[in-house]
C-alpha atoms as a PDB file:
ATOM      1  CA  UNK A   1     112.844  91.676  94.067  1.00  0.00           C
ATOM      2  CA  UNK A   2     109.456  92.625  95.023  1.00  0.00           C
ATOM      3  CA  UNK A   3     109.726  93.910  98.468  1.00  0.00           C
ATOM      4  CA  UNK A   4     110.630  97.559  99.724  1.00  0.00           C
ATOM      5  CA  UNK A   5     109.471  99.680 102.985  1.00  0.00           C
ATOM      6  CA  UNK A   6     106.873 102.824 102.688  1.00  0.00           C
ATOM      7  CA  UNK A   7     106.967 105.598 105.166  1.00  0.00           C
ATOM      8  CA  UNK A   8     103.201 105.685 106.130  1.00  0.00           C
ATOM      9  CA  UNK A   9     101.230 107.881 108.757  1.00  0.00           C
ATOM     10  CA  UNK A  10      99.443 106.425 111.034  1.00  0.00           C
ATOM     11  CA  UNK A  11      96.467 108.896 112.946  1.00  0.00           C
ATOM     12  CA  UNK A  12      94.135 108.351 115.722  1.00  0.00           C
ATOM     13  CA  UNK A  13      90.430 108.290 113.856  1.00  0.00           C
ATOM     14  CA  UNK A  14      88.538 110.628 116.476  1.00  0.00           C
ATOM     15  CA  UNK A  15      91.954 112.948 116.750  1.00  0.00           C
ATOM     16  CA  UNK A  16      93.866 113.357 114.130  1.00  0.00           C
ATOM     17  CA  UNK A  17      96.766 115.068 116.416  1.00  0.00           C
ATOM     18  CA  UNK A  18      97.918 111.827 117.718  1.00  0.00           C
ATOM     19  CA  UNK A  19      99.730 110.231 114.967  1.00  0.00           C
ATOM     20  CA  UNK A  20     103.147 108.521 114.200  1.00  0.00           C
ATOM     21  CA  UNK A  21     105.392 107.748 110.860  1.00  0.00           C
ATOM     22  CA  UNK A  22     105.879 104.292 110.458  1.00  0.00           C
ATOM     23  CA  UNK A  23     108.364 102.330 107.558  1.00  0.00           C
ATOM     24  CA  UNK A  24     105.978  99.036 106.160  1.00  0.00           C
ATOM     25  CA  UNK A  25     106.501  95.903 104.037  1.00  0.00           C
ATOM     26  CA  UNK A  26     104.511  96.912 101.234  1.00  0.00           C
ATOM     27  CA  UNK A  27     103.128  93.698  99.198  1.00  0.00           C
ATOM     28  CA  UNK A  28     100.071  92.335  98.581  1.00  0.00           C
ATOM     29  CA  UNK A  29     100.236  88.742 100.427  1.00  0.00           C
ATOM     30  CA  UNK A  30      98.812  90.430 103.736  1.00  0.00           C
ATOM     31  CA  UNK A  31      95.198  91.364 103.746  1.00  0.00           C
ATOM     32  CA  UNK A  32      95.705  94.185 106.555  1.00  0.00           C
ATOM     33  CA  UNK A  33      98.357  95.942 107.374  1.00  0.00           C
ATOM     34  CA  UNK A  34     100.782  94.994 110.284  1.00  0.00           C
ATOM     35  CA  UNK A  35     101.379  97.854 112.273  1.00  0.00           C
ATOM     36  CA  UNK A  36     103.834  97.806 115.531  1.00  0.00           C
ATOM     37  CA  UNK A  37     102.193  97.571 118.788  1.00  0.00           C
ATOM     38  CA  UNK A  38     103.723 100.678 120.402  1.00  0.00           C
ATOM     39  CA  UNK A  39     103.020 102.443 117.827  1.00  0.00           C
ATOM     40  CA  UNK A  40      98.994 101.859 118.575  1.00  0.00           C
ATOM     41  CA  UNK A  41      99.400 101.590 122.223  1.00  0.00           C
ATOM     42  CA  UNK A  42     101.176 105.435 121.867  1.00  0.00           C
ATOM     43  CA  UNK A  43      98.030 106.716 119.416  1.00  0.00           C
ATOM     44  CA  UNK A  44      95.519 105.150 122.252  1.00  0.00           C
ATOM     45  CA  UNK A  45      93.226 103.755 119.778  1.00  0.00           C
ATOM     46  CA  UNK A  46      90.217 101.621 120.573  1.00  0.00           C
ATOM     47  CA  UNK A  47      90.679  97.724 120.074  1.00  0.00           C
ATOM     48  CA  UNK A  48      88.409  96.181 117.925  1.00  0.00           C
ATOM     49  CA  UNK A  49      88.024  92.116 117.161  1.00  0.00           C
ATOM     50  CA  UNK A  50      91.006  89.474 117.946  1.00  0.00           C
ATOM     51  CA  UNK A  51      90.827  87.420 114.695  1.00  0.00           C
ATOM     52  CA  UNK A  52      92.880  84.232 112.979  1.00  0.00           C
ATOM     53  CA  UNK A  53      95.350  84.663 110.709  1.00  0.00           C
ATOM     54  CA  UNK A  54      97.261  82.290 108.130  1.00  0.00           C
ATOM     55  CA  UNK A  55     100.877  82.711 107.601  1.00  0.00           C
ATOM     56  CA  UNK A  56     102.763  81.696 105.037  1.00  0.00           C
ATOM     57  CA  UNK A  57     103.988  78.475 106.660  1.00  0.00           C
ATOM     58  CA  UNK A  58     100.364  77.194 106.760  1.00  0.00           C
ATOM     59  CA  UNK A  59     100.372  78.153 110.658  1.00  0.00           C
ATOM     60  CA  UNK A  60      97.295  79.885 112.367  1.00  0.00           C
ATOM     61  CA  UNK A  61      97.928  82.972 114.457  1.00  0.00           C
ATOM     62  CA  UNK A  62      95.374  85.387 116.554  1.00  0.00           C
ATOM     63  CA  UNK A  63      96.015  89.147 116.705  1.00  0.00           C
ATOM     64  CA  UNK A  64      94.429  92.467 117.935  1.00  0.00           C
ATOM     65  CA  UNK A  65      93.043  94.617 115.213  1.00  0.00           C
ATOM     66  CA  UNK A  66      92.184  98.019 115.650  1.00  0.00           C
ATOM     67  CA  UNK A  67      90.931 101.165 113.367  1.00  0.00           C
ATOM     68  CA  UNK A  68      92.894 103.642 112.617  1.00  0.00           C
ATOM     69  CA  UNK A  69      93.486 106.451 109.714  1.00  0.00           C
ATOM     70  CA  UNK A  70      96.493 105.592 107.290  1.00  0.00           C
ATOM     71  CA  UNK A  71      98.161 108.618 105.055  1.00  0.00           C
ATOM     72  CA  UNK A  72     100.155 108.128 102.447  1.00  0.00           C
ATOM     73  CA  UNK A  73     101.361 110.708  99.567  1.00  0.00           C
ATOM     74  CA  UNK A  74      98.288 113.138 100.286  1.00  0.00           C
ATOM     75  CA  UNK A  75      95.762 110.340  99.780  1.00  0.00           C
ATOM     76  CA  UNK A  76      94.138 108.996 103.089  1.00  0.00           C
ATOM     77  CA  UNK A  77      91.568 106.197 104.443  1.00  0.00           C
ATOM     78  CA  UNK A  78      90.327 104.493 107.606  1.00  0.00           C
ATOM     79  CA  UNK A  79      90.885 101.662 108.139  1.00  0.00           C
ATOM     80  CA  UNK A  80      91.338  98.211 110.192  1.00  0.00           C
ATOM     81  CA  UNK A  81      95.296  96.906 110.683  1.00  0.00           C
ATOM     82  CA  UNK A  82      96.515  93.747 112.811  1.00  0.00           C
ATOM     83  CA  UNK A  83      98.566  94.799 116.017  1.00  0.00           C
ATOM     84  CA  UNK A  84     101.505  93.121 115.048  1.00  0.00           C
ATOM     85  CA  UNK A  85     103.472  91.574 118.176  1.00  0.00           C
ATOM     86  CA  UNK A  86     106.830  91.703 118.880  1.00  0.00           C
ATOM     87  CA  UNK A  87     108.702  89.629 116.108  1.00  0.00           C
ATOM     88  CA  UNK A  88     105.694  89.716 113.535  1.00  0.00           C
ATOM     89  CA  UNK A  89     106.539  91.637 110.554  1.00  0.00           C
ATOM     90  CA  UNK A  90     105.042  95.103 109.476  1.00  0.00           C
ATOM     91  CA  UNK A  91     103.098  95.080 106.047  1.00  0.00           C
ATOM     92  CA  UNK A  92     101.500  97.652 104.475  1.00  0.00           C
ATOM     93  CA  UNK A  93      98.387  95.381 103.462  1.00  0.00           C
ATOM     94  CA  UNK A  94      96.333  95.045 100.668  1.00  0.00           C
ATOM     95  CA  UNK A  95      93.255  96.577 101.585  1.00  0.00           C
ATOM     96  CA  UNK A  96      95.064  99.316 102.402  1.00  0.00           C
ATOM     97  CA  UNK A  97      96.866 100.142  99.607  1.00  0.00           C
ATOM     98  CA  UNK A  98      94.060  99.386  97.542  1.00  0.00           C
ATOM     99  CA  UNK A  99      91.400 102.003  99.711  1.00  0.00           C
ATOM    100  CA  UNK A 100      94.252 104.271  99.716  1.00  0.00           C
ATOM    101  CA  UNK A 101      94.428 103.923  95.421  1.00  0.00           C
ATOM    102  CA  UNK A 102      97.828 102.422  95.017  1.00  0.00           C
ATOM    103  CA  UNK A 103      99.038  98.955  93.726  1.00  0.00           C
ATOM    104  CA  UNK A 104     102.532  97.209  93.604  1.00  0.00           C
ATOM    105  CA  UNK A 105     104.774  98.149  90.892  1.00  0.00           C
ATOM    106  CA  UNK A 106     107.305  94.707  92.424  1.00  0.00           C
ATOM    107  CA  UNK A 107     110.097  95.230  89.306  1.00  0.00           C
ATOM    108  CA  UNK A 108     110.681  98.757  90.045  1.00  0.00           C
ATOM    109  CA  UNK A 109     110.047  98.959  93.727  1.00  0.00           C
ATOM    110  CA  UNK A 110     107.811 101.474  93.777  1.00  0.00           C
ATOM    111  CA  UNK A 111     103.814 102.452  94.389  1.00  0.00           C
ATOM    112  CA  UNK A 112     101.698 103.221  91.194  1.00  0.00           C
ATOM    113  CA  UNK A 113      98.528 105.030  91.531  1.00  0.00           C
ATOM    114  CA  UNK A 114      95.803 102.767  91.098  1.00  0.00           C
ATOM    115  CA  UNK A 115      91.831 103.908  89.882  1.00  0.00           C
ATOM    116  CA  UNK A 116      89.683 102.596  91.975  1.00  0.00           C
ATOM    117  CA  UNK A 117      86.747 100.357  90.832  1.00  0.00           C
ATOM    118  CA  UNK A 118      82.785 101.177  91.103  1.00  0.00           C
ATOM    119  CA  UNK A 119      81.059  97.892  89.033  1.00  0.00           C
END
């Protein structure tokens, strides 16, 4: 219970014509979203910061990140995922879902819209 894939779009920020569909983990344990290597290397996007990670077996982990453009059901936003490596998992993060105005509906399976805060 609680876990299902979204299709997602993935876009190049600066061209919009490079992009690729990509099926995430959607949850909200991840902080970015996990997005396959090959799928950034084939959009050419810039690299930004290699940063620490904690997994969920208390281990430490450095990845790429990079910035990118998510879409998702007509809503989209830029912003930073994790180059996931070869065996990491692909997650459609929390700071992405919540920039992009959804949240976790885990009993049903399913993304809700979400309002987003201004306090």
């Amino acid at each position: 219970m609680g876990r299902f894939l979204v299709r997602v779009t993935i876009a190049h920020p600066a061209d919009p014509t490079r992009l690729a569909e990509v099926d995430l983990l959607a949850g909200t344990r991840a902080t970015l979203s996990w997005v396959p290597r090959e799928i950034v290397e084939r959009l050419g996007v810039p690299r930004l910061l290699r940063r620490p990670f904690l997994l969920a077996d208390g281990r430490t982990i450095e990845r790429e990140t990079t910035g990118t453009v998510v879409k998702l059901e007509g809503n989209e936003a830029g912003v930073t995922v994790v180059v996931a490596e070869p065996g990491d998992g692909h997650f459609l993060g929390a700071t992405t879902l919540g920039m992009l105005g959804f949240a976790v509906d885990p009993v049903n399976q399913r993304l809700v819209p979400q309002t987003l805060l201004a306090m």
